[in-house]
C-alpha atoms as a PDB file:
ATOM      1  CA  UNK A   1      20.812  20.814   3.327  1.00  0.00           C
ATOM      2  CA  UNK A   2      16.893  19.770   2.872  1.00  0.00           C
ATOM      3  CA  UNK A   3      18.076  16.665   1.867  1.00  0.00           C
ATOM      4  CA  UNK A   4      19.902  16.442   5.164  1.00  0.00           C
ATOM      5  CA  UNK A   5      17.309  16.828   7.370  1.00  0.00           C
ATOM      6  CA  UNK A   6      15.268  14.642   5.505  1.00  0.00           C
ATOM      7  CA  UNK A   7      17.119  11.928   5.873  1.00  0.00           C
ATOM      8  CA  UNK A   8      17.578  12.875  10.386  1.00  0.00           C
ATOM      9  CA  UNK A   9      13.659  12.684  10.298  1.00  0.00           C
ATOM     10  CA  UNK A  10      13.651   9.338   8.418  1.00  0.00           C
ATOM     11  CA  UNK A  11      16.163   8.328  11.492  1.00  0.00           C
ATOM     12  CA  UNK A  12      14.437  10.033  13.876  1.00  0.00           C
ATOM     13  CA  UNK A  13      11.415   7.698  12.537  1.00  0.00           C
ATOM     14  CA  UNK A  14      13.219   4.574  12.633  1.00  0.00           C
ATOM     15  CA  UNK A  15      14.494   5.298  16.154  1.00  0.00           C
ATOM     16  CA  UNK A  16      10.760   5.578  17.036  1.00  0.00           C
ATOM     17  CA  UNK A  17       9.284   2.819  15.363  1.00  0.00           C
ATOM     18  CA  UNK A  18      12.190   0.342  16.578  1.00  0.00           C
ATOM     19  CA  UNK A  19      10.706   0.984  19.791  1.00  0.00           C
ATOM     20  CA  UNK A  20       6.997   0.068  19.122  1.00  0.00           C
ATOM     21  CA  UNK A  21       5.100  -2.886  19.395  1.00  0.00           C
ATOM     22  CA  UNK A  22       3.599  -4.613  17.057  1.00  0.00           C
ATOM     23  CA  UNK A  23      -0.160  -4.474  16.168  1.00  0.00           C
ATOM     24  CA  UNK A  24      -2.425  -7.731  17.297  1.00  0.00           C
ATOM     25  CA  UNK A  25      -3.752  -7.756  13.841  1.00  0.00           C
ATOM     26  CA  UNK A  26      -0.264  -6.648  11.899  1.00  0.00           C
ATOM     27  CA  UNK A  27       0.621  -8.956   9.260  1.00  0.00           C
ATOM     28  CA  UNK A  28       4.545  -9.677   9.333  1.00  0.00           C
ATOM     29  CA  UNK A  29       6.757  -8.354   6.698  1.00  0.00           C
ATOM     30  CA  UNK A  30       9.809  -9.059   5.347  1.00  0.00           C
ATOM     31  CA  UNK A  31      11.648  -6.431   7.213  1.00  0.00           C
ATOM     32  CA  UNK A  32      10.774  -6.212  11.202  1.00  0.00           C
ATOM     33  CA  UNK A  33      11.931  -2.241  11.170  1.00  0.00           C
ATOM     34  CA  UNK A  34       9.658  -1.861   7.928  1.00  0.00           C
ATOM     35  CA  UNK A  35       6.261  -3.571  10.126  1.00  0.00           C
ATOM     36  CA  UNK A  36       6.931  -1.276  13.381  1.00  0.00           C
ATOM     37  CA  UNK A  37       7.340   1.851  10.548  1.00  0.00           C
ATOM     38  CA  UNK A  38       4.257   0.813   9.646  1.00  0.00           C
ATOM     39  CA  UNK A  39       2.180   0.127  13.241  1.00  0.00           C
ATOM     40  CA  UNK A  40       3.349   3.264  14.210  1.00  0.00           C
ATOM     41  CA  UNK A  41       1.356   4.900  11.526  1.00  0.00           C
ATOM     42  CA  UNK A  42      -1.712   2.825  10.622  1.00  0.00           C
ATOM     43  CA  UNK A  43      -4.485   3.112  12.771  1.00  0.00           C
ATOM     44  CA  UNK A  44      -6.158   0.331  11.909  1.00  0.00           C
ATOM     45  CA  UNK A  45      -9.111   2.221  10.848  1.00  0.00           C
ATOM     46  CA  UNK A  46      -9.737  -0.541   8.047  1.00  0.00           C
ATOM     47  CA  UNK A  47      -8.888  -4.238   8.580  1.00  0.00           C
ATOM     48  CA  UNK A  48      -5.392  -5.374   6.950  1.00  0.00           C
ATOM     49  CA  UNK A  49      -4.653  -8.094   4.421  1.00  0.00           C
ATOM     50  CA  UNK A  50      -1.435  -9.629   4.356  1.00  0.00           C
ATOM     51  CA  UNK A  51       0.166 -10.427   0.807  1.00  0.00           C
ATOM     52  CA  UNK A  52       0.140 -13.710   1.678  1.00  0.00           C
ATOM     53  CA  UNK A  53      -3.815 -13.637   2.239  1.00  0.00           C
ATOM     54  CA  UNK A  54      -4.338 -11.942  -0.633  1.00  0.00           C
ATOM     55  CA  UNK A  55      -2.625 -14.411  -2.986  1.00  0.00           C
ATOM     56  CA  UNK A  56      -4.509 -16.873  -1.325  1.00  0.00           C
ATOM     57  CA  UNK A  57      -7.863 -15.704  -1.362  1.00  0.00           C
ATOM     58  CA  UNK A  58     -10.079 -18.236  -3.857  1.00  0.00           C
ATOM     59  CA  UNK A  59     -12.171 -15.325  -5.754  1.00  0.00           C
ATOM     60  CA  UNK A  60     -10.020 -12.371  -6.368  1.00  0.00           C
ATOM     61  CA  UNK A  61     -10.955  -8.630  -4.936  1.00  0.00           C
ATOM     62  CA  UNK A  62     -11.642  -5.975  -6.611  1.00  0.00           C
ATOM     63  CA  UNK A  63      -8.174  -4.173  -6.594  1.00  0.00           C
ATOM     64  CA  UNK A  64      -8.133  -0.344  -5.925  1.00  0.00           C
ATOM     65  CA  UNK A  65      -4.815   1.189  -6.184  1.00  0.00           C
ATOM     66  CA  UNK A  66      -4.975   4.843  -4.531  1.00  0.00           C
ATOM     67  CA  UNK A  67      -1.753   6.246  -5.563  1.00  0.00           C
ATOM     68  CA  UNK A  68      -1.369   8.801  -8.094  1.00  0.00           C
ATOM     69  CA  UNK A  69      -1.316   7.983 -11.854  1.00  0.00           C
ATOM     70  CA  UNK A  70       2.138   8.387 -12.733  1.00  0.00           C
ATOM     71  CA  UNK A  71       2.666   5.929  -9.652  1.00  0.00           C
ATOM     72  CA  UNK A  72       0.530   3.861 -11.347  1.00  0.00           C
ATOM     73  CA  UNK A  73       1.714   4.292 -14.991  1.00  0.00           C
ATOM     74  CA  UNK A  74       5.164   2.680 -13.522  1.00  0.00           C
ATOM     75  CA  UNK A  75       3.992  -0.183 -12.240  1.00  0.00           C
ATOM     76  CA  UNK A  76       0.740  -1.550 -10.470  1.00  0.00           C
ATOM     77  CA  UNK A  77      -0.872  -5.191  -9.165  1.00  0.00           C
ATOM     78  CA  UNK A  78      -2.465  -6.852 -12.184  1.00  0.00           C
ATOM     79  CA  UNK A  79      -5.463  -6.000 -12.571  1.00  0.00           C
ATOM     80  CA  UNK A  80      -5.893  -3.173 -10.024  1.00  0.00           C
ATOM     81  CA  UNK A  81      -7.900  -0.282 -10.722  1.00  0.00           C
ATOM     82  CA  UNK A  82      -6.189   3.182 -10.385  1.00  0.00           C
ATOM     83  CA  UNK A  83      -8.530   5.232  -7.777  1.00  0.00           C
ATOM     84  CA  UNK A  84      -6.269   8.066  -7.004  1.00  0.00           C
ATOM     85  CA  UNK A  85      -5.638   9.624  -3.352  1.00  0.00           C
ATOM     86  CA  UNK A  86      -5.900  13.436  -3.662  1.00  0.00           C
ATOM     87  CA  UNK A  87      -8.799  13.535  -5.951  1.00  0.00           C
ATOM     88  CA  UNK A  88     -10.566  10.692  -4.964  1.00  0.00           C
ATOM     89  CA  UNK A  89     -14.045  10.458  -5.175  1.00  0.00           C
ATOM     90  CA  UNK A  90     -16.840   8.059  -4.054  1.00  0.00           C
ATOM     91  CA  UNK A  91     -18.489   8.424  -7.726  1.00  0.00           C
ATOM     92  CA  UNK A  92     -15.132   6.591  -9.157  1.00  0.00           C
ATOM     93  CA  UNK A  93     -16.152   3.163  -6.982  1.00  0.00           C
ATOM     94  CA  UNK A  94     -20.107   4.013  -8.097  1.00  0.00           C
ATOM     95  CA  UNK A  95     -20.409   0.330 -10.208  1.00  0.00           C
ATOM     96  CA  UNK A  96     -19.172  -1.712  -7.514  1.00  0.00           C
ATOM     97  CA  UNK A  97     -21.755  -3.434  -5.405  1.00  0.00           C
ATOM     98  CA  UNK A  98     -21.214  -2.596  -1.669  1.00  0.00           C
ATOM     99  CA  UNK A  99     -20.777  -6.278  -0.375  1.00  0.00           C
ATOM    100  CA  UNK A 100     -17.902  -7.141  -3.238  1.00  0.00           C
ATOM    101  CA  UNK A 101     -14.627  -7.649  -1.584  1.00  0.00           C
ATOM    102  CA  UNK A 102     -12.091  -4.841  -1.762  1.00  0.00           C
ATOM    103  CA  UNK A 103      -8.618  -4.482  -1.396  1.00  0.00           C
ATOM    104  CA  UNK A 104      -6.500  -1.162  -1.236  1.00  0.00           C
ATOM    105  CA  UNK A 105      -3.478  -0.400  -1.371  1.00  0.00           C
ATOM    106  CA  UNK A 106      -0.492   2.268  -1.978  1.00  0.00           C
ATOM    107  CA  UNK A 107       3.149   2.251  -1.313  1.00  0.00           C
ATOM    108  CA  UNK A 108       3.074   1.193   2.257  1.00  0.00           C
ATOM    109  CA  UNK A 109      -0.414   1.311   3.168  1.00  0.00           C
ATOM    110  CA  UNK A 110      -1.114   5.310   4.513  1.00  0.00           C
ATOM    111  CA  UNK A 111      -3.293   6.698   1.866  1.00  0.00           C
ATOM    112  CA  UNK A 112      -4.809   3.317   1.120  1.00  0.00           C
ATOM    113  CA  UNK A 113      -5.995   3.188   5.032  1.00  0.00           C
ATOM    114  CA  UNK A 114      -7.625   6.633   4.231  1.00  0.00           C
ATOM    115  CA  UNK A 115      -9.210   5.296   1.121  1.00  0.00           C
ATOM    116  CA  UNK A 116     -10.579   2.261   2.731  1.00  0.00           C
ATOM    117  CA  UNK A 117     -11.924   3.837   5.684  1.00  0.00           C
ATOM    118  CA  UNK A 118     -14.015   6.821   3.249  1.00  0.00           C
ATOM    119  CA  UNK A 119     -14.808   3.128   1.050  1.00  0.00           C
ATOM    120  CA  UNK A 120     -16.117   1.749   4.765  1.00  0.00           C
ATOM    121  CA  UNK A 121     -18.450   4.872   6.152  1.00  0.00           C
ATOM    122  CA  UNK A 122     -19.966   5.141   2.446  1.00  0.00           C
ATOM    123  CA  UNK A 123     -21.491   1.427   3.405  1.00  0.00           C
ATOM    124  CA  UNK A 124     -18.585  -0.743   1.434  1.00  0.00           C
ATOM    125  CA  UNK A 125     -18.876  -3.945   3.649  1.00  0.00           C
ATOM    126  CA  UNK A 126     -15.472  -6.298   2.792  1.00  0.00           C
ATOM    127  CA  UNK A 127     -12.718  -3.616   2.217  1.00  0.00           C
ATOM    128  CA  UNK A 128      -9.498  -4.563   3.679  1.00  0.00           C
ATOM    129  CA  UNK A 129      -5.774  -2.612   3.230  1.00  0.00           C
ATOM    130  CA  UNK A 130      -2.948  -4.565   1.799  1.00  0.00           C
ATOM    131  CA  UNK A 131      -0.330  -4.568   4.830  1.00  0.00           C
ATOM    132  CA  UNK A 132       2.534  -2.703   3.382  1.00  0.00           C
ATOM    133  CA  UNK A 133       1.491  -1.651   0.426  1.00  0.00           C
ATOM    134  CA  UNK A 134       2.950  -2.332  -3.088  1.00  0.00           C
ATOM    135  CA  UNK A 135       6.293  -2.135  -1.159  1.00  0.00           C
ATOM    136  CA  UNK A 136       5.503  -5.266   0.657  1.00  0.00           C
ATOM    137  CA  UNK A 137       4.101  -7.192  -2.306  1.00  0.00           C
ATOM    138  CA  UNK A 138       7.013  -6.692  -4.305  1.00  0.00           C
ATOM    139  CA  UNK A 139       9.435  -7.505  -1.602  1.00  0.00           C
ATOM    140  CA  UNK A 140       7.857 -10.613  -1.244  1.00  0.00           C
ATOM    141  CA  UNK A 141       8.672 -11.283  -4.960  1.00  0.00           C
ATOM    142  CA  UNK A 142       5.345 -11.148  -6.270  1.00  0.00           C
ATOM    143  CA  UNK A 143       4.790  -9.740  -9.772  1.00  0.00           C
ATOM    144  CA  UNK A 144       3.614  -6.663 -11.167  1.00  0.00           C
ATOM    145  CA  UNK A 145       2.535  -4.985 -14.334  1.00  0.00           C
ATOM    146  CA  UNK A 146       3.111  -1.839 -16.373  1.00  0.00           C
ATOM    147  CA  UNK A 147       0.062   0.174 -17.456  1.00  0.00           C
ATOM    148  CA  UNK A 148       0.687  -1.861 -20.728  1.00  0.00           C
ATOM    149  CA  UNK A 149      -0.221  -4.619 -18.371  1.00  0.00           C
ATOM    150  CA  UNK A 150       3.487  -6.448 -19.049  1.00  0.00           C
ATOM    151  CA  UNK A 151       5.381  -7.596 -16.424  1.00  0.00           C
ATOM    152  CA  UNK A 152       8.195  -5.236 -14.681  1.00  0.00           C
ATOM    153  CA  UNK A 153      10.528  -4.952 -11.828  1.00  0.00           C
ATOM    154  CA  UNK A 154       9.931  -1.388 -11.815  1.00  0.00           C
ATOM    155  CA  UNK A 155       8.467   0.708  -8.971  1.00  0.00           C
ATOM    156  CA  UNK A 156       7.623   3.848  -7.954  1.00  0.00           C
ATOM    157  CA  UNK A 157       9.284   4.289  -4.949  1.00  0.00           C
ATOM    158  CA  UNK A 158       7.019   7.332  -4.168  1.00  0.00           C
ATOM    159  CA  UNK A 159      10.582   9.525  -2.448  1.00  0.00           C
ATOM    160  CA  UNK A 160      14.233   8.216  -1.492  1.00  0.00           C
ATOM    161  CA  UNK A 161      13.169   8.492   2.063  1.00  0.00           C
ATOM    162  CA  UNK A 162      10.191   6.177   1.381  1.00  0.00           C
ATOM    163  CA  UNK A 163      12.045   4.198  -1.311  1.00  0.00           C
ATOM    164  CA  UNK A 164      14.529   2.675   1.526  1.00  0.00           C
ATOM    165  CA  UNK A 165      11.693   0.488   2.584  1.00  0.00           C
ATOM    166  CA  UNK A 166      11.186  -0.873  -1.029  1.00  0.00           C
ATOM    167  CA  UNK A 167      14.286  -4.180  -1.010  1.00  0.00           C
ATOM    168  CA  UNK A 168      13.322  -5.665  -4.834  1.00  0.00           C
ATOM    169  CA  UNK A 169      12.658  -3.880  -7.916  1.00  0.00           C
ATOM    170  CA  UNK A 170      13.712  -0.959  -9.404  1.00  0.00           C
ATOM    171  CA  UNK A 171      13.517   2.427  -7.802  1.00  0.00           C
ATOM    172  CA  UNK A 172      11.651   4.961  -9.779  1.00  0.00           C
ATOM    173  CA  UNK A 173      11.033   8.239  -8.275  1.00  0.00           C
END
């Protein structure tokens, strides 16, 4: 039955978010329903980076991953540092200089927003959120790493009703 109900609110969502518009800044994803799931619940609090951008970008970021280790453990962006979400703390990010460019990210981009945004009033000048998370970055085919650091198809998919937005890899949950 709890299963159930889950699955009316993750309708109940999409019926929403079909409805919204998108974001001036929004990156576009590979899935239009999956980029109005998300502008209905970013706020924008901390500039976004599109996958795209990020692969891109001539110097690469420091990467701070802000899921939770066994998240993590399954699969992350190579070379990403695991900063956590519910026991984050500013003294983890201590030895990086304010001004070095930062990018967070999470499964879709919620907890990383809150991360960035703590990063940004503590005086962190380049962060930037990675516009749908690890979810986007692997459904745009780009490759990531187990905490060995080898390569994998494998992702934690966080819960079934969040896994549906995750199209590539392997579901882990």
């Amino acid at each position: 039955m709890t299963r159930f109900f889950s699955w009316l609110g993750v309708l109940a969502l999409l019926g929403f978010v079909a409805c919204q518009r998108r974001k001036p800044d929004a990156p576009a994803t590979t899935n239009s329903l999956y980029s109005a799931m998300l502008n209905s619940l970013l706020k924008e609090s901390v500039p976004f980076v599109s996958v795209t951008q990020l692969r891109q970008q001539p110097a690469p970021p420091v990467l701070l991953d802000t899921r939770e280790a066994p998240e993590f453990a399954v699969s992350h962006l190579r070379g990403a540092r695991l900063v956590g979400y519910d026991k984050f703390s500013l003294a983890t990010v201590q030895d990086i200089p304010k001004d070095a460019p930062i990018v967070v990210y999470c499964s879709v981009g919620v907890r990383s927003e809150k991360i960035g945004a703590q990063l940004t009033q503590a005086g962190f000048t380049h962060v930037r959120n990675l516009y749908g998370g690890i979810f986007e970055w692997v459904n745009e085919g780009q490759p990531i790493v187990t905490a060995a650091n080898q390569p994998t198809d494998r992702v934690h998919a966080y819960s079934p009703a969040w896994g549906i937005w995750l199209k590539r890899g392997e579901k882990v949950y």
